[in-house]
N, C-alpha and C. Protein backbone atom coordinates (compact mmCIF):
# COMPACT_ATOMS: atom_id res chain seq x y z
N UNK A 1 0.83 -1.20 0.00
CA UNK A 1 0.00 0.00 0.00
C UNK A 1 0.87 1.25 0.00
N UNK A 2 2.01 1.25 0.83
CA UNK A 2 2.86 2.49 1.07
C UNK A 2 3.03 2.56 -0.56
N UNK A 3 3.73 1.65 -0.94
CA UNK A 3 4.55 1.98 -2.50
C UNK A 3 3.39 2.49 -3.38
N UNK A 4 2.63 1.98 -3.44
CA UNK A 4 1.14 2.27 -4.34
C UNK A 4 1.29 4.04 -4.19
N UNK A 5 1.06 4.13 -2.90
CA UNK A 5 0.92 5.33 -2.83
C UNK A 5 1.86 6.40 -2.69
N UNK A 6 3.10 6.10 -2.59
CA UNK A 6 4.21 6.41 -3.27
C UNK A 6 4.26 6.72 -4.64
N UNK A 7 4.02 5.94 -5.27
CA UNK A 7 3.61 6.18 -6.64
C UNK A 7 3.29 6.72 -7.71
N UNK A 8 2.05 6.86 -6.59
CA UNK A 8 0.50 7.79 -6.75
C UNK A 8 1.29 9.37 -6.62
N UNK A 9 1.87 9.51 -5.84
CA UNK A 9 2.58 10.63 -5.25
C UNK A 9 3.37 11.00 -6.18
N UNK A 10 4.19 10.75 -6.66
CA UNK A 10 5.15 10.93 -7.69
C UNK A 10 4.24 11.97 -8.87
N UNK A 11 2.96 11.26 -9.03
CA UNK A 11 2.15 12.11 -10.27
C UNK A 11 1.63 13.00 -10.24
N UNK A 12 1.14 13.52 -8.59
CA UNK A 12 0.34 14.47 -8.19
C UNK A 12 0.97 15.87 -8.31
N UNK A 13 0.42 17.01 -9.05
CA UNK A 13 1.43 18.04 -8.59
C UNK A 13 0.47 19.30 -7.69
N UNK A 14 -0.61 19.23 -7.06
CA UNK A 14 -1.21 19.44 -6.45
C UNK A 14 -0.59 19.71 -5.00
N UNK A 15 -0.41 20.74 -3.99
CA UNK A 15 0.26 20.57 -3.27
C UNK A 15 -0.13 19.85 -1.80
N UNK A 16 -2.01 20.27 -2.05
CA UNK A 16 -2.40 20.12 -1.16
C UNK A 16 -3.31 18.48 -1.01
N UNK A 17 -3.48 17.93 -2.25
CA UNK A 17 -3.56 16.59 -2.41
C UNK A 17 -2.20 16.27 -2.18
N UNK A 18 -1.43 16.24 -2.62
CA UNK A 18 0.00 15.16 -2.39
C UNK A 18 0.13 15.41 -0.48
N UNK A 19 -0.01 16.16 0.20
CA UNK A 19 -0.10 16.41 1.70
C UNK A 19 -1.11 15.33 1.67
N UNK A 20 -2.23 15.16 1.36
CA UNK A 20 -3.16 13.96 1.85
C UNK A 20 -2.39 12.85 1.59
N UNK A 21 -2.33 12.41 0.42
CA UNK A 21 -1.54 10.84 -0.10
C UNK A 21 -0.13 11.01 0.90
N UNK A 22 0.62 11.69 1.14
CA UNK A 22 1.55 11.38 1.81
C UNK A 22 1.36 11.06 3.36
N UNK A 23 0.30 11.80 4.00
CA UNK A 23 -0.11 11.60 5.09
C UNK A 23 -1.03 9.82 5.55
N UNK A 24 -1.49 9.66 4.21
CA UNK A 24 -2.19 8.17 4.35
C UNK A 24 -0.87 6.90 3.98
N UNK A 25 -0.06 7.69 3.63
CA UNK A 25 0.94 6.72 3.22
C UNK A 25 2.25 6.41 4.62
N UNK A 26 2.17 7.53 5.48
CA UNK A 26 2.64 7.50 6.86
C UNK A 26 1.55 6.23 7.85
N UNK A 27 0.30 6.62 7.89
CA UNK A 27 -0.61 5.77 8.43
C UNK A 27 -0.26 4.06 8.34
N UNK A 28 -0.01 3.89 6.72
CA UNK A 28 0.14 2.81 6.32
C UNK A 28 1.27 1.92 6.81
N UNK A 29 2.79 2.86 6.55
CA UNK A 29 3.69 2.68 7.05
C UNK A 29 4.08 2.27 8.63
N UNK A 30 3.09 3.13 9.40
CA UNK A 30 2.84 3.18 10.79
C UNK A 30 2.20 1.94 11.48
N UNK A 31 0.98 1.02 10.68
CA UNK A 31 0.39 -0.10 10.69
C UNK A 31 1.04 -1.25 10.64
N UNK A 32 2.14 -0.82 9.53
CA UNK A 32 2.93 -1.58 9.07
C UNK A 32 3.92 -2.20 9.58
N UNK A 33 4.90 -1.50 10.20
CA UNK A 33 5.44 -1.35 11.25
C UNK A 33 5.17 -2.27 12.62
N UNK A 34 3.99 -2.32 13.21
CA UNK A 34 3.88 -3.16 13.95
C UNK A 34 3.47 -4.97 13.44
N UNK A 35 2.93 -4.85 12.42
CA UNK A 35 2.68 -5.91 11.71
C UNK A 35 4.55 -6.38 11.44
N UNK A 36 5.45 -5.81 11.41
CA UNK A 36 6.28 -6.44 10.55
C UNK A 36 7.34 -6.97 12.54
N UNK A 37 7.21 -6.10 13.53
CA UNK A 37 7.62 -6.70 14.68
C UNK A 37 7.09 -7.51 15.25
N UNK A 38 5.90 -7.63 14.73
CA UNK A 38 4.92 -8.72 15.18
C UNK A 38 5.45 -10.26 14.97
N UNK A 39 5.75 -10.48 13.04
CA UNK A 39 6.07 -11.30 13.00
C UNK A 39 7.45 -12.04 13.11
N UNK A 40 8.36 -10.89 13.55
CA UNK A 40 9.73 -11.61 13.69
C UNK A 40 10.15 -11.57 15.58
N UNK A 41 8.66 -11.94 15.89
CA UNK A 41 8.72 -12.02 17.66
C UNK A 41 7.86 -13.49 17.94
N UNK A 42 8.23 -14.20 18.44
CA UNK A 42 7.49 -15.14 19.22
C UNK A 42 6.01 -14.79 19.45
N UNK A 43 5.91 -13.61 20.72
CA UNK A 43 5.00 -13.30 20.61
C UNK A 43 4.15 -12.64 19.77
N UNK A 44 2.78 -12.88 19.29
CA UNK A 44 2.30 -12.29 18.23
C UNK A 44 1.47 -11.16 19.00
N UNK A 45 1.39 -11.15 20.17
CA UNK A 45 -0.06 -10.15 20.86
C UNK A 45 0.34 -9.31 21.65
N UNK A 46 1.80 -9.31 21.45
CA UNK A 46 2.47 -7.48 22.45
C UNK A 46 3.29 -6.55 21.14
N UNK A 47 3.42 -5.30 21.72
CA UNK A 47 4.47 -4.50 20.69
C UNK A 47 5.59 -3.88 21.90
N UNK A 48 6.72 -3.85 21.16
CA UNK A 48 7.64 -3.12 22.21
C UNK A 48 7.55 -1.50 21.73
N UNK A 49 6.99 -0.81 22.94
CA UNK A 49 6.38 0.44 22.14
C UNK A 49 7.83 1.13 21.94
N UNK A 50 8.97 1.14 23.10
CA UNK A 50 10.05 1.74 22.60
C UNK A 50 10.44 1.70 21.03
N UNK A 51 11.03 0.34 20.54
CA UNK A 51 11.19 0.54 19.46
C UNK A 51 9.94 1.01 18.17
N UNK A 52 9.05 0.46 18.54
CA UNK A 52 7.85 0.58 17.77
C UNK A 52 7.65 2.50 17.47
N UNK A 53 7.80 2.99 18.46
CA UNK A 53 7.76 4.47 18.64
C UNK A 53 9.15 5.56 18.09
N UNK A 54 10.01 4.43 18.26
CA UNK A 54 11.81 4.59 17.56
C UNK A 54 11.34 5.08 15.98
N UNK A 55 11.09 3.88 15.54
CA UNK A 55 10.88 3.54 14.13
C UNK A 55 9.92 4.57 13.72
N UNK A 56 8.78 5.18 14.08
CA UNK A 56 7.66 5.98 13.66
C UNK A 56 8.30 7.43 13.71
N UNK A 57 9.24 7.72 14.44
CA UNK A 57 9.61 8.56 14.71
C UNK A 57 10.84 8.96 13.52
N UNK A 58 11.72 7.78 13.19
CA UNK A 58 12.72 8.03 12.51
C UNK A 58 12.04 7.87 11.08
N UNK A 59 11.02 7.25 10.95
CA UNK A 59 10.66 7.27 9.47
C UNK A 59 10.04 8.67 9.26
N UNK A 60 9.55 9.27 10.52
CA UNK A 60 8.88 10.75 10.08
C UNK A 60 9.60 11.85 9.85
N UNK A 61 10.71 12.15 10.66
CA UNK A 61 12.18 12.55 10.46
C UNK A 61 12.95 12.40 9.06
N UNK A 62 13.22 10.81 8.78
CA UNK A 62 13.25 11.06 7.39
C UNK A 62 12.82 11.92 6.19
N UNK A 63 11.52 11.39 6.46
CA UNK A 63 10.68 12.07 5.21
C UNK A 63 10.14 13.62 5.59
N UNK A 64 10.33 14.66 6.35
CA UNK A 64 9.71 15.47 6.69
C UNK A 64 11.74 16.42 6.59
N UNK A 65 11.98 15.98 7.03
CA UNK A 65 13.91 16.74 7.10
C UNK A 65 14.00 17.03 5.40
N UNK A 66 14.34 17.97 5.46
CA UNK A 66 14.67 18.46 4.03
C UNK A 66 15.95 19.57 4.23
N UNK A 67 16.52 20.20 2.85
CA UNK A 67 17.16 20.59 2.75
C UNK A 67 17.20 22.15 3.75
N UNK A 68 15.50 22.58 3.89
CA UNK A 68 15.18 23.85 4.20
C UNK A 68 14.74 23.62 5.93
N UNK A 69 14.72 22.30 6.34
CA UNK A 69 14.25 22.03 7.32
C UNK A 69 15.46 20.99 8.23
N UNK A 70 15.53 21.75 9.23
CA UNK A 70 16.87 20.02 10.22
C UNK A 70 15.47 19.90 11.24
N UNK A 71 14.92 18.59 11.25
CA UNK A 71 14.28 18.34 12.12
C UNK A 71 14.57 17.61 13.00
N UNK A 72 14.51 17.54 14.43
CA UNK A 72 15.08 16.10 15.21
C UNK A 72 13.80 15.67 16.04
N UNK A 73 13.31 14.39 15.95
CA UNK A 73 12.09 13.65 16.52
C UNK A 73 13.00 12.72 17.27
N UNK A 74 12.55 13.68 18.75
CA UNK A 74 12.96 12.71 19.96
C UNK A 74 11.97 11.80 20.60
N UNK A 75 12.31 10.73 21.58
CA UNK A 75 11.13 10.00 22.26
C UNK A 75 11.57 9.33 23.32
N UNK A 76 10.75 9.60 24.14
CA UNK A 76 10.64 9.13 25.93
C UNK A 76 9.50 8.27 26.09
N UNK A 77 9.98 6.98 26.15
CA UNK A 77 9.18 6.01 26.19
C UNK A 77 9.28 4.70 27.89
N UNK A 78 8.39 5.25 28.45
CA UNK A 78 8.44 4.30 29.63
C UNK A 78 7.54 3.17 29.62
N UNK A 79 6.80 3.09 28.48
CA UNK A 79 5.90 1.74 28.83
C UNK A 79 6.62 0.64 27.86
N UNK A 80 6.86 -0.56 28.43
CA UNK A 80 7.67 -1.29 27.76
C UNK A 80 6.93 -1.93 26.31
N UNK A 81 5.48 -2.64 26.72
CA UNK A 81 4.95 -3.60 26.17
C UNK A 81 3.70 -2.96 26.15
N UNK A 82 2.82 -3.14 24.51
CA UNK A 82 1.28 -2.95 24.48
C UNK A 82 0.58 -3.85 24.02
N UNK A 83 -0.48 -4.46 24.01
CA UNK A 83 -1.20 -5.28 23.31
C UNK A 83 -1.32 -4.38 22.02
N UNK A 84 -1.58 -5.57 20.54
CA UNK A 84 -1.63 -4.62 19.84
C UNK A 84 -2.61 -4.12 19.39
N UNK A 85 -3.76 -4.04 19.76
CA UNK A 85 -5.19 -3.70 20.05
C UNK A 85 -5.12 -2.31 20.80
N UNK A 86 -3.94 -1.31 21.45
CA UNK A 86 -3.75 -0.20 22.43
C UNK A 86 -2.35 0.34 21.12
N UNK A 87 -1.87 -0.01 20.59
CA UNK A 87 -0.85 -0.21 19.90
C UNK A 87 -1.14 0.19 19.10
N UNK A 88 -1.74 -0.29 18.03
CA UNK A 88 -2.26 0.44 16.48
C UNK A 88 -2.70 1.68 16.55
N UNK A 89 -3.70 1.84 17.31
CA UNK A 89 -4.22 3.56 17.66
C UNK A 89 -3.29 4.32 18.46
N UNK A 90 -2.42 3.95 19.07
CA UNK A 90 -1.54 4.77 19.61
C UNK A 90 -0.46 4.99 18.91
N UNK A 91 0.54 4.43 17.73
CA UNK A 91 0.87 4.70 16.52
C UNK A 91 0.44 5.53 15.67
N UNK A 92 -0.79 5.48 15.79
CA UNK A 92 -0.99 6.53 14.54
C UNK A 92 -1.82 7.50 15.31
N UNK A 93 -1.83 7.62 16.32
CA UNK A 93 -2.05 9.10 16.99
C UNK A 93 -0.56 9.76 16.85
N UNK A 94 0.15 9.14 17.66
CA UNK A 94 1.46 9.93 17.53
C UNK A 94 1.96 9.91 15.98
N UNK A 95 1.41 9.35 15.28
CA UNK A 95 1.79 9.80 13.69
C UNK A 95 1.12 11.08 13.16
N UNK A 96 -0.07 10.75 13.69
CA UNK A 96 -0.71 12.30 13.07
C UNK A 96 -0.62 13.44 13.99
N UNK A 97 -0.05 13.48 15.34
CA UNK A 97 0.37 14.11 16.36
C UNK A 97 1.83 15.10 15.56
N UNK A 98 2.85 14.58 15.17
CA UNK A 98 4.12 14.24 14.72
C UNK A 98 3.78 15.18 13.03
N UNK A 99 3.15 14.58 12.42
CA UNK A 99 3.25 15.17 10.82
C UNK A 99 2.31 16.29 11.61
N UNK A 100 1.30 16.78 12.08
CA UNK A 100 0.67 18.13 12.27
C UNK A 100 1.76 19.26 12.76
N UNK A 101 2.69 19.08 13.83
CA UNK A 101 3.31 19.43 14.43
C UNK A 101 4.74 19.54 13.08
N UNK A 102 5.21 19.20 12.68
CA UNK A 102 5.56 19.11 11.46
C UNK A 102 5.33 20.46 10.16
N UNK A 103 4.20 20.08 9.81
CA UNK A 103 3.82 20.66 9.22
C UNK A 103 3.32 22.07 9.32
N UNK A 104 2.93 22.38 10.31
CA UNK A 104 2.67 23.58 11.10
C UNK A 104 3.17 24.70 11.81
N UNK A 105 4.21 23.93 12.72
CA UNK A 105 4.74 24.35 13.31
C UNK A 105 6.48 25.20 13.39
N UNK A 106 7.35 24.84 11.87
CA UNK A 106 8.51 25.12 11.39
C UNK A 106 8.28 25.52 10.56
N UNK A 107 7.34 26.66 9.93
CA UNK A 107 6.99 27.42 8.97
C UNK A 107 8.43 29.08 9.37
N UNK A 108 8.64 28.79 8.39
CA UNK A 108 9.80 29.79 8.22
C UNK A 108 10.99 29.65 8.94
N UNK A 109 11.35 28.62 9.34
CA UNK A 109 12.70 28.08 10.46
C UNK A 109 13.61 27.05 9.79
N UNK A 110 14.41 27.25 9.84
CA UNK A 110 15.31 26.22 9.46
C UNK A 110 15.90 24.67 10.41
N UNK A 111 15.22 24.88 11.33
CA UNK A 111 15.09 24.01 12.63
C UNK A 111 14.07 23.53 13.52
N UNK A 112 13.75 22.65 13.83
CA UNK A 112 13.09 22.36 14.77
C UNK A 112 13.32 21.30 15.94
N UNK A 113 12.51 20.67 16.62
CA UNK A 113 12.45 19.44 17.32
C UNK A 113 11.02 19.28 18.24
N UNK A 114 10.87 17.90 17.89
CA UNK A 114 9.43 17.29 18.63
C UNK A 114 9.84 16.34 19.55
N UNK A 115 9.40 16.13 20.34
CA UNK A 115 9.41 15.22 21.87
C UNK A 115 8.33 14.71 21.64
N UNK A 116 8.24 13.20 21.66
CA UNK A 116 7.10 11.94 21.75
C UNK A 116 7.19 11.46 22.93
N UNK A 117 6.16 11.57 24.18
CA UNK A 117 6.85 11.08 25.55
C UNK A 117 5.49 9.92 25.91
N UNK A 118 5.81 8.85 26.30
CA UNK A 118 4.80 7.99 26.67
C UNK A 118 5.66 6.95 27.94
N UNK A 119 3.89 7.13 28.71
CA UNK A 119 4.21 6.63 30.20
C UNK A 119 2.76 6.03 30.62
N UNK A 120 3.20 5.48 31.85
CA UNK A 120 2.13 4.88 32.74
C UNK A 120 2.00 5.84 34.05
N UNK A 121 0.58 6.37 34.48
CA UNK A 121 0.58 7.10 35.37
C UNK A 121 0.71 6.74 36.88
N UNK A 122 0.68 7.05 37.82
CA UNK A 122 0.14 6.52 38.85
C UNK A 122 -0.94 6.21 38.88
N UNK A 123 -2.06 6.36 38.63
CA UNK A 123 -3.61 5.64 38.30
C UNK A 123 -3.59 4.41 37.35
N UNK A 124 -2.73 4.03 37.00
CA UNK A 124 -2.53 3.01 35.57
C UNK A 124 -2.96 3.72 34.03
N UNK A 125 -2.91 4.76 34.45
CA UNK A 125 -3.56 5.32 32.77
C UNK A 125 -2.20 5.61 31.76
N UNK A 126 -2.49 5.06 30.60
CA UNK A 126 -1.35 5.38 29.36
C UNK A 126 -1.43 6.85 29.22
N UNK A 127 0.02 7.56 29.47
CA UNK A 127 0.07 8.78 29.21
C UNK A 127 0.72 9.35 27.86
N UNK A 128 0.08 10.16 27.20
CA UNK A 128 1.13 10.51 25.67
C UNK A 128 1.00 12.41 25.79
N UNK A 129 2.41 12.71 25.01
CA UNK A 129 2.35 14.20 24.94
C UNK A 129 3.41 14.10 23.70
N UNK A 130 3.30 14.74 22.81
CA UNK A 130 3.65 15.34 21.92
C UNK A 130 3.76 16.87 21.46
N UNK A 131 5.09 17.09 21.90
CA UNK A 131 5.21 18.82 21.56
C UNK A 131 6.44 19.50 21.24
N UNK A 132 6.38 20.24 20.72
CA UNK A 132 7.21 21.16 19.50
C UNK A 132 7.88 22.13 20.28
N UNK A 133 8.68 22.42 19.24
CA UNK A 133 9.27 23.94 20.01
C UNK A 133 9.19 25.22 18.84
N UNK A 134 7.98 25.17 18.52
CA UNK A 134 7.50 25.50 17.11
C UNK A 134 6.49 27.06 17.53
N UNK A 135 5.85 27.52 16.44
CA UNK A 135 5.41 28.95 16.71
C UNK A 135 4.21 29.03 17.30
N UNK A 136 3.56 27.33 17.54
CA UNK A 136 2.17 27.53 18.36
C UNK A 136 1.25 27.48 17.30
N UNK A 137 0.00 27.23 17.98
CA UNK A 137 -1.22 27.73 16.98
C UNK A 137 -2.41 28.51 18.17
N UNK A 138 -2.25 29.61 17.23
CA UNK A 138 -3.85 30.07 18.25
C UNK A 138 -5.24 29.30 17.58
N UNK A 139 -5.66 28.77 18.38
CA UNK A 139 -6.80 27.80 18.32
C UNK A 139 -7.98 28.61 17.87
N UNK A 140 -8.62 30.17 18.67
CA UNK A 140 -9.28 31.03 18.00
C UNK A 140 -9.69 30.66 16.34
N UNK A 141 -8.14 31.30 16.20
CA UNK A 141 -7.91 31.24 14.50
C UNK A 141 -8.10 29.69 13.63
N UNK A 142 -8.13 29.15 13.80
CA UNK A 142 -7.88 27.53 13.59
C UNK A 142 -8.91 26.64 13.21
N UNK A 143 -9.13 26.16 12.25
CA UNK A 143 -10.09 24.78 12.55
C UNK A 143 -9.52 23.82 12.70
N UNK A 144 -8.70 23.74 13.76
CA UNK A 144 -8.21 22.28 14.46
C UNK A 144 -9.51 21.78 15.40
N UNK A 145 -10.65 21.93 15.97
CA UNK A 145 -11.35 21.64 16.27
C UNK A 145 -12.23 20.44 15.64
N UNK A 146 -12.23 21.19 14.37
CA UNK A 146 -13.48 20.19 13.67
C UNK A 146 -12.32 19.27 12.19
N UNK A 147 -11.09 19.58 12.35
CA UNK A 147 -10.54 18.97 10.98
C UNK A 147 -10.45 17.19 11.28
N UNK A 148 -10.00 16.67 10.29
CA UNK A 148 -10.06 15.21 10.02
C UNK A 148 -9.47 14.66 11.31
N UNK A 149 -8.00 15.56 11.19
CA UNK A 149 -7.06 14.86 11.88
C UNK A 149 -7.20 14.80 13.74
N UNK A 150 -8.18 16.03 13.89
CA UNK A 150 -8.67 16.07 15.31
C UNK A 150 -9.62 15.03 15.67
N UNK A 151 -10.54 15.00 14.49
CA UNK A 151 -11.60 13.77 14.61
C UNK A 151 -10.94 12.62 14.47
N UNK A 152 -10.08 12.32 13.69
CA UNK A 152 -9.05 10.81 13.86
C UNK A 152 -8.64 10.83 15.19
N UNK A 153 -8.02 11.69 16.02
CA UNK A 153 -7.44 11.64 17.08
C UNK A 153 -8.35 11.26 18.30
N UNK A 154 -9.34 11.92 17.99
CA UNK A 154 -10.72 12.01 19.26
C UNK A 154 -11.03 10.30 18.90
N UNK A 155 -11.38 9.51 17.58
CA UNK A 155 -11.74 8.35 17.85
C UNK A 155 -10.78 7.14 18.10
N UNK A 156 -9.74 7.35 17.05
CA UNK A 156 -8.82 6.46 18.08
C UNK A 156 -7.72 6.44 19.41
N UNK A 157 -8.21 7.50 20.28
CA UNK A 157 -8.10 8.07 21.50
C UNK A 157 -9.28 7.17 22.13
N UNK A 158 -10.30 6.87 22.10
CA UNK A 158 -11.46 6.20 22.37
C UNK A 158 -11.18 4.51 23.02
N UNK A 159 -10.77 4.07 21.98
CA UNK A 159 -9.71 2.89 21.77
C UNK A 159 -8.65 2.24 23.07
């Protein structure tokens, strides 16, 4: 699916379609990803979120670092092990957490850096934060409220 849409990408010269296809092609990659630690582990029904969160991180870094951009995607990861049923949606939150922050946030900079931090609370609750050192968004101004990627977040936050 990634390559497909890789592909697909190559033809588009649209700026703001090729931002979609590239963003579904992260998703994919992100899915993917645990599917592919899955099968070179004994166990088939945990993920090691460290590396799992490594990998999401360095593939977004990759593809987002450009000539006009040094990006560095760091990550603080204290929960060792997820089922991958807590796993899949928490991947691609911090994927679309990661490309928004990305995309948004190093507008006119030649630098940035994002922190991916995930933990277990004292209550047992999975904790995630994702944040920039980027120009902010005033929310006022914004339809981050009602866009896709907030509604992706709100349902597989649910999860």
């Amino acid at each position: 699916m990634s390559s497909l849409l890789n592909l697909h990408s190559n033809c588009i010269k649209d700026k703001g379609i090729l931002s979609v296809i590239q963003e579904g092609q992260h998703r994919v990659e992100s899915t993917a990803l645990i599917h592919q630690r899955l099968y070179t582990h004994d166990d088939f029904t945990i993920v090691d979120m460290g590396e799992y969160i490594k990998h999401i991180a360095s593939n977004l870094q990759d593809s987002f670092s450009s000539k006009n951009l040094n990006l560095q995607i760091k990550h603080h990861v204290k929960v060792s092990h997820l089922d991958v049923d807590s796993a899949i949606p928490l991947g691609l939150i911090i994927n679309k957490l990661i490309t928004n922050a990305t995309k948004y946030s190093f507008e006119g900079r030649s630098e940035g850096s994002i922190l991916a931090k995930l933990w277990i609370d004292e209550s047992e609750k999975l904790c995630l934060i994702v944040k920039d050192d980027g120009i902010g968004l005033l929310v006022e101004k914004s339809s981050v409220a009602t866009s896709f990627g907030t509604n992706l977040i709100k349902i597989l936050n649910k999860k």
